[in-house]
Protein backbone atom coordinates (compact mmCIF):
# COMPACT_ATOMS: atom_id res chain seq x y z
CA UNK A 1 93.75 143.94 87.01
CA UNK A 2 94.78 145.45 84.08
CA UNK A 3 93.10 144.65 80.74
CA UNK A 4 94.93 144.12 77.92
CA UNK A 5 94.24 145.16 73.99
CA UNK A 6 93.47 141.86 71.80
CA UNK A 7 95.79 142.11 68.82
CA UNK A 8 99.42 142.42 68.04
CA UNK A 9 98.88 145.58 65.87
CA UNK A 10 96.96 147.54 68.18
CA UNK A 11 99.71 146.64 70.64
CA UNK A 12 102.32 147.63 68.34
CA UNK A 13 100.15 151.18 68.62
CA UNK A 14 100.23 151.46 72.08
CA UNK A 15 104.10 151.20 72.20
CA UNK A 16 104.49 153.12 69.41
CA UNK A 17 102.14 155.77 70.44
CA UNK A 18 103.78 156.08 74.16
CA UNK A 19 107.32 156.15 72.58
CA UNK A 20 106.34 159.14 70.09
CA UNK A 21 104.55 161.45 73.16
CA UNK A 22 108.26 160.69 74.85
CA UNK A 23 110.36 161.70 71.99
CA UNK A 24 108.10 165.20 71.37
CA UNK A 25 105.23 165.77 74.13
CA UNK A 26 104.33 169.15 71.87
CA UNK A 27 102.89 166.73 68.67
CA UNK A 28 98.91 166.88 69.16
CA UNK A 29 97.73 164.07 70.29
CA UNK A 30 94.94 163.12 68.32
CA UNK A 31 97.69 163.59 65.16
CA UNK A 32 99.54 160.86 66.99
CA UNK A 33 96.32 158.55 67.04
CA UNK A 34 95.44 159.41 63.04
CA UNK A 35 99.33 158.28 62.62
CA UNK A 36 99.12 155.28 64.35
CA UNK A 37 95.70 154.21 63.45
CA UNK A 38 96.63 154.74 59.64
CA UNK A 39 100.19 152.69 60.19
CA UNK A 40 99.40 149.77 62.24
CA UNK A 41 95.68 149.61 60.13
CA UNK A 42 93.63 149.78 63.18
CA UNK A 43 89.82 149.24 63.06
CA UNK A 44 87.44 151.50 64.25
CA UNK A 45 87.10 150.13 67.78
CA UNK A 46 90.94 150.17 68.08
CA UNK A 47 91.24 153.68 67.25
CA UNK A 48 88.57 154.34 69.93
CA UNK A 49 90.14 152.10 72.39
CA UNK A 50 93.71 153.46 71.53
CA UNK A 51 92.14 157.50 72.05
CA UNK A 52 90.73 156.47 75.25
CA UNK A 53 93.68 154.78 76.80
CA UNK A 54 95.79 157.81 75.42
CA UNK A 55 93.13 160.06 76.99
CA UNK A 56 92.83 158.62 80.24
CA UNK A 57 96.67 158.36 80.71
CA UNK A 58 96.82 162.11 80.23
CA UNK A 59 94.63 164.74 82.29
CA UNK A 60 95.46 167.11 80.03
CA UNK A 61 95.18 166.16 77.01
């Protein structure tokens, strides 16, 4: 079972965020989450829950 973010924009940030670490894996990625968090106007728990889906998905990041 997968569970899935409440809320269109932090969807919207999951998509975008995935799409950007395509298009240039070198961009940091906690400059990715301030970008995303700051355009889709993410709450604090979003952020959080956006940094540890982006962290989990990536061992080495």
């Amino acid at each position: 079972m997968t569970i899935q973010p409440e809320g269109e924009n932090i969807r919207k940030a999951v998509k975008w965020l995935g799409a950007e670490r395509q298009a240039d894996p070198s961009v940091p990625l906690h400059k990715l989450i301030d970008q995303a968090c700051l355009q889709f106007n993410l709450s604090p728990n979003e952020a959080a829950y956006l940094e540890r889906l982006a962290r989990g998905a990536r061992s080495d990041a």
